[in-house]
C-alpha atoms as a PDB file:
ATOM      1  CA  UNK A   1      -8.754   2.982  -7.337  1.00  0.00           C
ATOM      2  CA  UNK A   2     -11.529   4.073  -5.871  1.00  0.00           C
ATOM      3  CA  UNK A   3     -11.919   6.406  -2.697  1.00  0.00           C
ATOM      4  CA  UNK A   4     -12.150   4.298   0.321  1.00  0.00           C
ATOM      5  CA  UNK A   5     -14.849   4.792   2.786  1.00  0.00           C
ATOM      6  CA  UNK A   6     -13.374   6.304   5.844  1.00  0.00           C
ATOM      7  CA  UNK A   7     -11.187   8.678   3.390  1.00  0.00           C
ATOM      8  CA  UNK A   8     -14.010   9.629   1.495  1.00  0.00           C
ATOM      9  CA  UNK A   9     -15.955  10.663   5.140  1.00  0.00           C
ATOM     10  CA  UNK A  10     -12.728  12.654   5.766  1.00  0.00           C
ATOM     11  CA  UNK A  11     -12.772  14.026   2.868  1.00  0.00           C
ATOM     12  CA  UNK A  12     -16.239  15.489   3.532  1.00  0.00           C
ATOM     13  CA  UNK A  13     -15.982  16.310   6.899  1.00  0.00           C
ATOM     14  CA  UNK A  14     -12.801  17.575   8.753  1.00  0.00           C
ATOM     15  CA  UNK A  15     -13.518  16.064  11.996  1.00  0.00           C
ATOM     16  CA  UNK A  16     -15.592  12.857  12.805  1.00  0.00           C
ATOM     17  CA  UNK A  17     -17.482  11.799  16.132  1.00  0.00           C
ATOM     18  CA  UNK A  18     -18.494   8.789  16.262  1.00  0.00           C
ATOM     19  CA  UNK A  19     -20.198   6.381  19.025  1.00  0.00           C
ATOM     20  CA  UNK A  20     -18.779   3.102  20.213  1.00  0.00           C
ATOM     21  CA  UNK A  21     -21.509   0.174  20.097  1.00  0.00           C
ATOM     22  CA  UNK A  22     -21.353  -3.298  21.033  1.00  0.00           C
ATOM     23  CA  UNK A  23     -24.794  -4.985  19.103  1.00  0.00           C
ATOM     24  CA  UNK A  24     -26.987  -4.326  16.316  1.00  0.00           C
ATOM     25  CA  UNK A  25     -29.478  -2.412  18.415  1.00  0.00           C
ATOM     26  CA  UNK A  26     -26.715   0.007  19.104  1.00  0.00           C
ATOM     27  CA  UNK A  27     -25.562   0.490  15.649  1.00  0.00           C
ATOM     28  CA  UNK A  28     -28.774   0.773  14.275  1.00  0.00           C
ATOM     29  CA  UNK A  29     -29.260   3.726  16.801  1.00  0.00           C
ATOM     30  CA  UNK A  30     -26.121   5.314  15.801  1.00  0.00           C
ATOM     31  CA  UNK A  31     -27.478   5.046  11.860  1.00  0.00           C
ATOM     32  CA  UNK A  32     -30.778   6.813  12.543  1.00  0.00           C
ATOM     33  CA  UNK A  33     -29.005   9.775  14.868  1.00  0.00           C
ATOM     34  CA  UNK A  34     -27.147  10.752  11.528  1.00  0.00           C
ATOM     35  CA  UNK A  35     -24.001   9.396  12.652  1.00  0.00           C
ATOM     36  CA  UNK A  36     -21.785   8.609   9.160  1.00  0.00           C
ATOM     37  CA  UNK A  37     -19.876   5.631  11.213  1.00  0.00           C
ATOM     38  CA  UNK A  38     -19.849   3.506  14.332  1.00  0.00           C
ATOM     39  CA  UNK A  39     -17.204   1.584  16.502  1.00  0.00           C
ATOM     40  CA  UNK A  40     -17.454  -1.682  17.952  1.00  0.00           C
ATOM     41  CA  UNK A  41     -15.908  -1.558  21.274  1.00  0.00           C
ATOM     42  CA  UNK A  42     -13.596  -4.380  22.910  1.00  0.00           C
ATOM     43  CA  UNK A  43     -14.479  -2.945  26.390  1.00  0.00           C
ATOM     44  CA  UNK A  44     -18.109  -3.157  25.932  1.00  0.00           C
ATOM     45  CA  UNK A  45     -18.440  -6.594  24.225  1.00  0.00           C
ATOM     46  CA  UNK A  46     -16.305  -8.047  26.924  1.00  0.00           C
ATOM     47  CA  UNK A  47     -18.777  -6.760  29.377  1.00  0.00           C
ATOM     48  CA  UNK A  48     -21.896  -7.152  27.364  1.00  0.00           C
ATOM     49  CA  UNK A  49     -21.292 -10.223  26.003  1.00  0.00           C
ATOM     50  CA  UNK A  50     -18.862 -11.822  29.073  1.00  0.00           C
ATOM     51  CA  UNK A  51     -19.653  -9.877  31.817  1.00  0.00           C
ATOM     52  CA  UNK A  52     -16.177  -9.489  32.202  1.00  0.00           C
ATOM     53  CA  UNK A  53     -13.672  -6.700  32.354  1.00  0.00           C
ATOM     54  CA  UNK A  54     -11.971  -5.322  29.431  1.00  0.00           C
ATOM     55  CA  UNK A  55      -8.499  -7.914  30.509  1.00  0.00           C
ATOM     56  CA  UNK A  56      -7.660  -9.771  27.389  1.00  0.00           C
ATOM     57  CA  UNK A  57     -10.567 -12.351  27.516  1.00  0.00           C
ATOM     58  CA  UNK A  58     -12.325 -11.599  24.219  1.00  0.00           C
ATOM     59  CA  UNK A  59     -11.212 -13.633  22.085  1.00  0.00           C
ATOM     60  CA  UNK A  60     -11.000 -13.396  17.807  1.00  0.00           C
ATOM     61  CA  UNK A  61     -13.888 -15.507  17.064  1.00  0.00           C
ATOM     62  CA  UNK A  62     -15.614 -13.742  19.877  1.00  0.00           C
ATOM     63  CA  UNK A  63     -15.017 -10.008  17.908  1.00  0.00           C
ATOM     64  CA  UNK A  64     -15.735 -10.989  14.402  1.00  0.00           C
ATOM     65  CA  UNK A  65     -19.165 -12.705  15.659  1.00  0.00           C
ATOM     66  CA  UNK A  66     -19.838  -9.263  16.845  1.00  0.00           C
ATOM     67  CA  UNK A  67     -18.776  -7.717  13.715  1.00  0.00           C
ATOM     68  CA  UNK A  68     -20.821  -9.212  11.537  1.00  0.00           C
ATOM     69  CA  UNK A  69     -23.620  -9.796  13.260  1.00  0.00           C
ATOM     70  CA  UNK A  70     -23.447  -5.249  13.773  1.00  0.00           C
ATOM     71  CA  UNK A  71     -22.023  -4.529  10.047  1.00  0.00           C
ATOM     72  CA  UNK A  72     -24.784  -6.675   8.350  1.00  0.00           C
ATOM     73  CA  UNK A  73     -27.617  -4.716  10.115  1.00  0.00           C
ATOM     74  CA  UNK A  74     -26.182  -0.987   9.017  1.00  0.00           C
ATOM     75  CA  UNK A  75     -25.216   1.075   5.738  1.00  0.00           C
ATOM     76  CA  UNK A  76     -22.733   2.969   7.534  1.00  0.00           C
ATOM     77  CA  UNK A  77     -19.199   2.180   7.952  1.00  0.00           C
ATOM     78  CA  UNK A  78     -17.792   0.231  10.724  1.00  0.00           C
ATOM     79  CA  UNK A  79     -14.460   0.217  12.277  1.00  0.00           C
ATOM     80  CA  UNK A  80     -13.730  -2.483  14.909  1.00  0.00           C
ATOM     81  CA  UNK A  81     -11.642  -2.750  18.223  1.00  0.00           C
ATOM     82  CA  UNK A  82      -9.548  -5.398  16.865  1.00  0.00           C
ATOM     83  CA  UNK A  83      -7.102  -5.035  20.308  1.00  0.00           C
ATOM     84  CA  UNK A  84      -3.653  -6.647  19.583  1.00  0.00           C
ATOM     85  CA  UNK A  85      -4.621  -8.625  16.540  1.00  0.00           C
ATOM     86  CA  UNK A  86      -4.539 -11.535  18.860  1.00  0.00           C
ATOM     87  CA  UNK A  87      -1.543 -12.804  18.824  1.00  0.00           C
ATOM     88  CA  UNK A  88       1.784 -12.031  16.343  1.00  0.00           C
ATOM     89  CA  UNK A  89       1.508 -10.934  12.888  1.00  0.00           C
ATOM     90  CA  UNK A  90       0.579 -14.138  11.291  1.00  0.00           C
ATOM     91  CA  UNK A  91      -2.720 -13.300  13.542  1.00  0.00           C
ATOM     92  CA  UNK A  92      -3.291 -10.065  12.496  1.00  0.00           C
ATOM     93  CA  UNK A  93      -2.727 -11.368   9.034  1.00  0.00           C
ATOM     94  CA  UNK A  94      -6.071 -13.712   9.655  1.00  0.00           C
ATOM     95  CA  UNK A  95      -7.752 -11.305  12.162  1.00  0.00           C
ATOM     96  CA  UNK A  96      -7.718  -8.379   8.914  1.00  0.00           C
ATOM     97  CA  UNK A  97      -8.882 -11.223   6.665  1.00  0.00           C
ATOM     98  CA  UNK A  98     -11.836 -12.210   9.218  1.00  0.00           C
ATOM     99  CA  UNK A  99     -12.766  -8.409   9.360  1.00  0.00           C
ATOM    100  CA  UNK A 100     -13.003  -7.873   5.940  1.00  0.00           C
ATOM    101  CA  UNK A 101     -15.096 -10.819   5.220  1.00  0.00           C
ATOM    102  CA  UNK A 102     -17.956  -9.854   8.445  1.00  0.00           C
ATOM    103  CA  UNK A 103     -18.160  -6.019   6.525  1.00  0.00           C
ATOM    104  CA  UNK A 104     -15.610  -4.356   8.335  1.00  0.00           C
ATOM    105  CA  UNK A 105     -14.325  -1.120   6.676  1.00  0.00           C
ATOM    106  CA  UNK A 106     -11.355  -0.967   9.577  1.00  0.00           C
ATOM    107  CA  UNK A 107      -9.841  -2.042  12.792  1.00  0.00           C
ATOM    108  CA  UNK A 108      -7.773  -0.159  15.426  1.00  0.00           C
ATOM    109  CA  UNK A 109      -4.640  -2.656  16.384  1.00  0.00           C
ATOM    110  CA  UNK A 110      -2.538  -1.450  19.400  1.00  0.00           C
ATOM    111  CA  UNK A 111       0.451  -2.426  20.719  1.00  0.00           C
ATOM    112  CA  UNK A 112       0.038  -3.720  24.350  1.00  0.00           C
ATOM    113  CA  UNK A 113       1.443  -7.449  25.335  1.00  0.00           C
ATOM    114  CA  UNK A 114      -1.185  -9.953  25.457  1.00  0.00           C
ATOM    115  CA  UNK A 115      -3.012 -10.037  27.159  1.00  0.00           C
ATOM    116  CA  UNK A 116      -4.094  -6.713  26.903  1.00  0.00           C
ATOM    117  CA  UNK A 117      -5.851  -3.953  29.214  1.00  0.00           C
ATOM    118  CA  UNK A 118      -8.611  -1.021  28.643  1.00  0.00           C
ATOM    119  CA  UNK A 119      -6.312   2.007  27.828  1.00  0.00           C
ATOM    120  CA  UNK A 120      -7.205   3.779  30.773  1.00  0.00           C
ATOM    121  CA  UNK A 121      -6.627   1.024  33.385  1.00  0.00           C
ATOM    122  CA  UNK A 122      -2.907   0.812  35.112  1.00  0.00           C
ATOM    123  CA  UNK A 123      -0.647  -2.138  34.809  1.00  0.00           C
ATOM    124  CA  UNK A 124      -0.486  -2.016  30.878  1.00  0.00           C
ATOM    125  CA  UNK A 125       2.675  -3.204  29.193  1.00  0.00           C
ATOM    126  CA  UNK A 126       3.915  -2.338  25.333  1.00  0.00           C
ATOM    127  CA  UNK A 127       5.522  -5.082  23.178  1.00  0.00           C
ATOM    128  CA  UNK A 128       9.066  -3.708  21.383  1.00  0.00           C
ATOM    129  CA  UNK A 129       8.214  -1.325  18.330  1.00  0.00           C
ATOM    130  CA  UNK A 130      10.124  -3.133  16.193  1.00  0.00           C
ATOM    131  CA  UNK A 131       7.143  -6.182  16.825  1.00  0.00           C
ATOM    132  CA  UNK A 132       4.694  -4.042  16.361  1.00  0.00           C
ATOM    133  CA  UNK A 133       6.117  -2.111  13.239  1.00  0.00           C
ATOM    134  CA  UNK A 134       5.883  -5.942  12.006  1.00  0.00           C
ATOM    135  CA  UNK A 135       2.117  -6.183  12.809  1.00  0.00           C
ATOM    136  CA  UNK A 136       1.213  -3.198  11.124  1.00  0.00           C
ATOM    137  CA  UNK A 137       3.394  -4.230   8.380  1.00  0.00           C
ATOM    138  CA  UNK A 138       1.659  -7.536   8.265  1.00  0.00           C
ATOM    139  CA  UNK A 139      -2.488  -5.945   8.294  1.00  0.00           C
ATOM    140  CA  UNK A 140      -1.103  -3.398   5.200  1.00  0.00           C
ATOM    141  CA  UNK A 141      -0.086  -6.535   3.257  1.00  0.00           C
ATOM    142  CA  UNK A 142      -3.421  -8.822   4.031  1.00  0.00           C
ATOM    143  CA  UNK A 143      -5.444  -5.730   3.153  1.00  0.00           C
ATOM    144  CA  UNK A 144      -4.167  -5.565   0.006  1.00  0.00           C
ATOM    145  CA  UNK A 145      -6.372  -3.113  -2.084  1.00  0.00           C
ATOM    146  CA  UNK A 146      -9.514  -3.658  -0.268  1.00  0.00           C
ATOM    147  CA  UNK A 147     -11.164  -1.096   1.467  1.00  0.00           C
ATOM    148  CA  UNK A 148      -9.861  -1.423   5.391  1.00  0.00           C
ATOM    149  CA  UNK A 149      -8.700   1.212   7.245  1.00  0.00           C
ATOM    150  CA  UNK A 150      -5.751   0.478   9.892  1.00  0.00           C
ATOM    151  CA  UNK A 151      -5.550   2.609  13.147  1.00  0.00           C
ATOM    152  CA  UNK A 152      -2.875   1.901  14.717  1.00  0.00           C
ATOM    153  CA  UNK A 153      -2.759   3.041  18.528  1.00  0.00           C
ATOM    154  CA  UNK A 154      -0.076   2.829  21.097  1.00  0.00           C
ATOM    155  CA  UNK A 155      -0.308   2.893  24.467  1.00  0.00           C
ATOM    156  CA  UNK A 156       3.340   3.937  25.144  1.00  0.00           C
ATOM    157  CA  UNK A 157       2.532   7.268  26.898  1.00  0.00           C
ATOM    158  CA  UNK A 158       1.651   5.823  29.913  1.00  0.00           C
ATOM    159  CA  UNK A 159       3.767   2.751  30.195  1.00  0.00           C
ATOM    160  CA  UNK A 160       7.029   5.182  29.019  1.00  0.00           C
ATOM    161  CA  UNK A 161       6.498   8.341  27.361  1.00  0.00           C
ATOM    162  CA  UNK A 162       4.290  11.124  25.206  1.00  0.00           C
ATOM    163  CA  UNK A 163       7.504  11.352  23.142  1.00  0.00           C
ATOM    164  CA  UNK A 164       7.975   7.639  23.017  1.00  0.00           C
ATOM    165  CA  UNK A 165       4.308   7.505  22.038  1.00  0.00           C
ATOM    166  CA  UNK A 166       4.588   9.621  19.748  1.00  0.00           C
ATOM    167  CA  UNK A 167       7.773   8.271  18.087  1.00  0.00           C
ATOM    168  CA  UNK A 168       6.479   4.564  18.043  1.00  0.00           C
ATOM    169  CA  UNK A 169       3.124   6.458  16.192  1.00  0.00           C
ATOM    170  CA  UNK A 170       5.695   7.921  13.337  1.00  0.00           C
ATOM    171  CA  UNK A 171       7.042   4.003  12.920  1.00  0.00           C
ATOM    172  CA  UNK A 172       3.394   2.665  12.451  1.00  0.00           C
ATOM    173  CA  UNK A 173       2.570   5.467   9.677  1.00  0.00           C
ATOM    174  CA  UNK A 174       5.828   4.398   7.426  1.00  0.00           C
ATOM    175  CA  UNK A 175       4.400   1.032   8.237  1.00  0.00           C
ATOM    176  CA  UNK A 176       1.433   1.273   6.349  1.00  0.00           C
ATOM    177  CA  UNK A 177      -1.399   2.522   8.695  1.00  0.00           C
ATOM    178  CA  UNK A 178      -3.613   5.092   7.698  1.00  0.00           C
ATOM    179  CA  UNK A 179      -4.782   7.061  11.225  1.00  0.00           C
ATOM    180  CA  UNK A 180      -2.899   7.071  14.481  1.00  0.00           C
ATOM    181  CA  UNK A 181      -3.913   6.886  18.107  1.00  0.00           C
ATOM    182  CA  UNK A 182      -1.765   7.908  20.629  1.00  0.00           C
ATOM    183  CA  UNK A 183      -4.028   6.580  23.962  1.00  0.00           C
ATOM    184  CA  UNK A 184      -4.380   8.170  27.155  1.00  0.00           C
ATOM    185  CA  UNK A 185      -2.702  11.391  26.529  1.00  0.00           C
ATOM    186  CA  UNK A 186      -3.207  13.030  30.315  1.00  0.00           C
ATOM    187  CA  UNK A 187      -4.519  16.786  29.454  1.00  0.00           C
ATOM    188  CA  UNK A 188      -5.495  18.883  26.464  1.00  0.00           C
ATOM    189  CA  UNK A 189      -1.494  19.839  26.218  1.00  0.00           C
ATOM    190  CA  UNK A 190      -0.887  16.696  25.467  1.00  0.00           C
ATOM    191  CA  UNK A 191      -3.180  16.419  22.579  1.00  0.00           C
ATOM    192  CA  UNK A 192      -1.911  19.116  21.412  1.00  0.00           C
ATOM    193  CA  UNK A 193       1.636  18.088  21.299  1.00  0.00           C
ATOM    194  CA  UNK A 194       0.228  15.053  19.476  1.00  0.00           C
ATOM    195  CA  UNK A 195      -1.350  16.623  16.482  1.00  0.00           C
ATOM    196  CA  UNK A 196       1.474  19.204  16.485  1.00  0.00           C
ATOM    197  CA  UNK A 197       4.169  16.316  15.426  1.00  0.00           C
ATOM    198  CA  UNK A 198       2.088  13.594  13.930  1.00  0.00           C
ATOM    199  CA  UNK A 199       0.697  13.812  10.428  1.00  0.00           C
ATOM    200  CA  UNK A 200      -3.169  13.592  10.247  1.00  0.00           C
ATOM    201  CA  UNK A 201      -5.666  11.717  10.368  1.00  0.00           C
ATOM    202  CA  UNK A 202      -5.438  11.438  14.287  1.00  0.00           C
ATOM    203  CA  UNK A 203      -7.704   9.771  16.602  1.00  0.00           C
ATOM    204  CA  UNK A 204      -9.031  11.017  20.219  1.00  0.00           C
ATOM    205  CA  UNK A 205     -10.637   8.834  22.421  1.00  0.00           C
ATOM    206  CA  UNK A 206     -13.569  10.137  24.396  1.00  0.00           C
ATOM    207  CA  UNK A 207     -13.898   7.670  27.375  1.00  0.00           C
ATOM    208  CA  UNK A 208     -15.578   9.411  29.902  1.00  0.00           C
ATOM    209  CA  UNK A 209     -13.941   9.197  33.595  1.00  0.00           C
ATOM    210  CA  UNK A 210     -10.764   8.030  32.108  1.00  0.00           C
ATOM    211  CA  UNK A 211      -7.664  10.062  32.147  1.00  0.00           C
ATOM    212  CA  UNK A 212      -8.061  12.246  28.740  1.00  0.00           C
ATOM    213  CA  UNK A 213      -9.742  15.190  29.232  1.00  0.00           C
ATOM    214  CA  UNK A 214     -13.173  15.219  27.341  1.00  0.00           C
ATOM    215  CA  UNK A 215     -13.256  18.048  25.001  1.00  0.00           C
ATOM    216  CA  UNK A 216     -16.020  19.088  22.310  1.00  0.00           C
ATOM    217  CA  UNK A 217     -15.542  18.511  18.765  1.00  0.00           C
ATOM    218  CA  UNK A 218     -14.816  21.698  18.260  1.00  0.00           C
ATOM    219  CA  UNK A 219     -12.278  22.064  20.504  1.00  0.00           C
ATOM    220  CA  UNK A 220     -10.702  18.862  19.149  1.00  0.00           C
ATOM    221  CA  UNK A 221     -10.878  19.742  15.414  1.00  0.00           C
ATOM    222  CA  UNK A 222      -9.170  23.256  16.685  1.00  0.00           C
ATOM    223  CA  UNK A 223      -6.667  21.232  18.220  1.00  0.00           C
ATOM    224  CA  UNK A 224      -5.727  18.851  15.311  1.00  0.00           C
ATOM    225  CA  UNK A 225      -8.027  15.871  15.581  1.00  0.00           C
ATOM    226  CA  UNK A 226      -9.776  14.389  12.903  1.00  0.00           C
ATOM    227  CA  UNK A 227     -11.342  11.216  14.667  1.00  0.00           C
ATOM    228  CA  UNK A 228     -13.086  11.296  17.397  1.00  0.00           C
ATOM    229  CA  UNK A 229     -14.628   8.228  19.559  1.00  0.00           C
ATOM    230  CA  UNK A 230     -16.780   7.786  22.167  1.00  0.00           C
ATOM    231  CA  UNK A 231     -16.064   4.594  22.488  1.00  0.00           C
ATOM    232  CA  UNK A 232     -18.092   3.693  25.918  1.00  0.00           C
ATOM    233  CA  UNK A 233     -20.654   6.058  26.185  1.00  0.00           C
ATOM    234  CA  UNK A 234     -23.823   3.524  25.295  1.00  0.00           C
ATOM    235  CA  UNK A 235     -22.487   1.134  27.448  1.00  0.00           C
ATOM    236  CA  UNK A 236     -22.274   3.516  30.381  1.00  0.00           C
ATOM    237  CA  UNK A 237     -25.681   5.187  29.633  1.00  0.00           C
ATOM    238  CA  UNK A 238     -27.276   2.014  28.821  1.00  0.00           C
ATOM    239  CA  UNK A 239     -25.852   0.381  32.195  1.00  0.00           C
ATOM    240  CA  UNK A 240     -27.314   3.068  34.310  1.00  0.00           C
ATOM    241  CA  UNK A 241     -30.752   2.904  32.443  1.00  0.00           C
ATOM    242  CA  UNK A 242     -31.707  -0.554  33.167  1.00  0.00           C
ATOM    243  CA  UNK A 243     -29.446  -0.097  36.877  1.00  0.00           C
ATOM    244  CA  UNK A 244     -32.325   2.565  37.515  1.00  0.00           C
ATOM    245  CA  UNK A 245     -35.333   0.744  36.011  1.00  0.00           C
ATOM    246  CA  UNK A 246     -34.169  -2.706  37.454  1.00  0.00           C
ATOM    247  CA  UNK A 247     -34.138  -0.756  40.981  1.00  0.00           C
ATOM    248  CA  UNK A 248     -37.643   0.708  40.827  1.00  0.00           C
ATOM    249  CA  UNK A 249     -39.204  -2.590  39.231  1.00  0.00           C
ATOM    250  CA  UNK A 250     -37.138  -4.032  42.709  1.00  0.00           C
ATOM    251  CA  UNK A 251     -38.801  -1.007  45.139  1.00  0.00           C
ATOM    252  CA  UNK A 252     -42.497  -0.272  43.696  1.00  0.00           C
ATOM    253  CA  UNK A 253     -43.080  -3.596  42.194  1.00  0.00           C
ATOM    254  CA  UNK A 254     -43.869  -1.912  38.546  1.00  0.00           C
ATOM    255  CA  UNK A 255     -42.854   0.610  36.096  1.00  0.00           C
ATOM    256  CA  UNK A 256     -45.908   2.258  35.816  1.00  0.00           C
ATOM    257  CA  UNK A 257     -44.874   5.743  37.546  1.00  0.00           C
ATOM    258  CA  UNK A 258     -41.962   5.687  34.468  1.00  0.00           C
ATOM    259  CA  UNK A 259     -43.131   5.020  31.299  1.00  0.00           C
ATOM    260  CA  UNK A 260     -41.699   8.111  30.135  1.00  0.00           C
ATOM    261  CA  UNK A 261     -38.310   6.782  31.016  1.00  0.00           C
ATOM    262  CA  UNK A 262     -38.932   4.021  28.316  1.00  0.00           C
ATOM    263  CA  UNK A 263     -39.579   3.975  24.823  1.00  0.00           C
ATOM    264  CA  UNK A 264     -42.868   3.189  23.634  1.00  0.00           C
ATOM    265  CA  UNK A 265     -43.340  -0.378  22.097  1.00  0.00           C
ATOM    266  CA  UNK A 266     -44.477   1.049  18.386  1.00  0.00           C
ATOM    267  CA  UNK A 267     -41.813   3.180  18.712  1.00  0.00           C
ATOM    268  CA  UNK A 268     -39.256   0.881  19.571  1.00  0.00           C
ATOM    269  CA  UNK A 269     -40.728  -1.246  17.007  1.00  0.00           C
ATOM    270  CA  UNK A 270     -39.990   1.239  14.235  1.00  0.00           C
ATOM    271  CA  UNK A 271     -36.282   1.225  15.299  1.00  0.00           C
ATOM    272  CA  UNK A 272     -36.168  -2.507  14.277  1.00  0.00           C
ATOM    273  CA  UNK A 273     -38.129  -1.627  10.983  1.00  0.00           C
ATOM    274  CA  UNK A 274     -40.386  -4.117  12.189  1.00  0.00           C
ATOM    275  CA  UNK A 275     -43.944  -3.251   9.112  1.00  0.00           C
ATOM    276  CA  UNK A 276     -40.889  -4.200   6.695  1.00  0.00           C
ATOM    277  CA  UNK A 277     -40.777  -7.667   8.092  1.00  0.00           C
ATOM    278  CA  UNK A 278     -44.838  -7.509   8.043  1.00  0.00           C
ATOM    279  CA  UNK A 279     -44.898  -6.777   4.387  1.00  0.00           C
ATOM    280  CA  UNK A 280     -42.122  -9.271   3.781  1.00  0.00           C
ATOM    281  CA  UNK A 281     -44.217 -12.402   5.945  1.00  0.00           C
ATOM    282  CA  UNK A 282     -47.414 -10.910   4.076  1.00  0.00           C
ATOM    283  CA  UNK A 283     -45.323 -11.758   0.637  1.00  0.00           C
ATOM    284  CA  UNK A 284     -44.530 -15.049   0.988  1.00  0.00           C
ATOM    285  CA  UNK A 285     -47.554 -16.121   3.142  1.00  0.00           C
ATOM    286  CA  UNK A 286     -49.196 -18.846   1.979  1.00  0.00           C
ATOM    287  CA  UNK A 287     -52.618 -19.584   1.182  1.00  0.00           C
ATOM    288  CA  UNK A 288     -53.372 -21.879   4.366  1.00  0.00           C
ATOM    289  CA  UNK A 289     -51.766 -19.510   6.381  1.00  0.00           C
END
């Protein structure tokens, strides 16, 4: 069998950042920084696409249209914020299937009830391991031998306990997933009590002003990490952008005094490829045109 994607990056590279998206745009950017893989975040499509928090209200058919639309517009790999699968593990068994088929090449699947919180808000709940072992179970089996790669992630540590984190983590590997994600771990510590008794590859999340502290990827590939997302970091930076040109257009009437706050429109327009599409209308123009 051949070497699946995200294995074959690991194999290359010991640890992995990569940036969270939530469109095209943004995983086109990602691409063109040199970045060998993206991540479509939950959070950020239920606040791009909803305006809502990150509080269960995405729903399935909401993600995938996301997912394909962003894995059909990049070469690189793309793992998706599939949350709790959506339901039990007959969903999962449909939500892996509806991956697959928009491009996917994996999904992280936690174990939260439904309907489910950002990892770093309070009031989170866990379903019984035994449920989730089951879920995890059930996304090996519809994967089959296709190329999908299962992270599973637990948010035990802060609705019980690092070691019950930690244990529920060892369940999900004999399960059949191939990274883990203990979420939320509260100081560096922590992570390091993590990579210390789980087997690699591990995931860190990067959320900036959650309760993780951030740490290079140095310091995380020192620690034991061999994934590392920023899973929120467009959103946020994107956010404040247009929060601070949407303000001055409000105050001076223009953005005349910032153009160098922008990108330039032939440079924005090489981002979206956009003499490709010239050449391409050129080829199939016809002669009354």
């Amino acid at each position: 069998m051949p070497t699946k994607r995200i294995h074959a990056l690991l194999e290359k590279e010991r640890t992995l950042v990569f940036p969270g998206v939530y469109d095209a745009l943004g995983a086109k950017l990602v691409e063109q920084a040199g970045f060998p893989l993206t991540f479509i975040s939950g959070y950020s499509v239920a606040a791009t696409q909803l305006g809502l928090p990150d509080f269960g209200y995405l729903t399935q058919t909401e993600m995938v249209a996301v997912a394909k639309r962003v894995c059909g517009s990049v070469k690189i790999p793309v793992i998706i914020d599939a949350d709790t699968g959506y339901g039990n593990a007959l969903n999962v068994i449909r939500t892996v299937n509806e991956l697959i088929d928009a491009g996917a090449a994996g999904m992280f699947l936690e174990d939260q009830v439904w309907p489910k919180r950002c990892g770093h808000m309070k009031g989170k709940r866990v379903i019984p391991v035994e449920e989730q072992v089951q879920k995890i179970r059930a996304a090996a089996d519809a994967r089959g031998t296709r190329d999908f790669f299962i992270v599973a992630r637990t948010d035990a540590r802060q609705v019980t306990s690092l070691d019950e984190a930690i244990g529920r983590c060892r369940r999900y590997k004999e399960a059949g997933a191939d990274a883990l994600f203990v979420e939320a771990p509260r100081s560096r510590e922590e992570l390091a009590a993590i990579a210390r008794e789980l087997p690699p590859p591990l995931v860190a999340n990067m959320l900036e002003g959650g309760v993780t502290p951030l740490l290079t990827r140095d310091e995380l590939e020192q620690v034991g990490f061999q994934l590392v997302v920023c899973p929120l970091t467009a959103l946020y930076a994107s956010a404040k952008a247009m929060q601070d040109m949407f303000g001055l257009i409000k105050s001076a009437g223009t953005t005349r005094a910032a153009l160098d706050r922008l990108i330039p429109f032939q440079q924005f327009h090489g981002i979206i490829d956009l003499d490709a599409y010239y050449a391409l209308d050129d080829r199939y123009r016809t002669p009354e045109e």
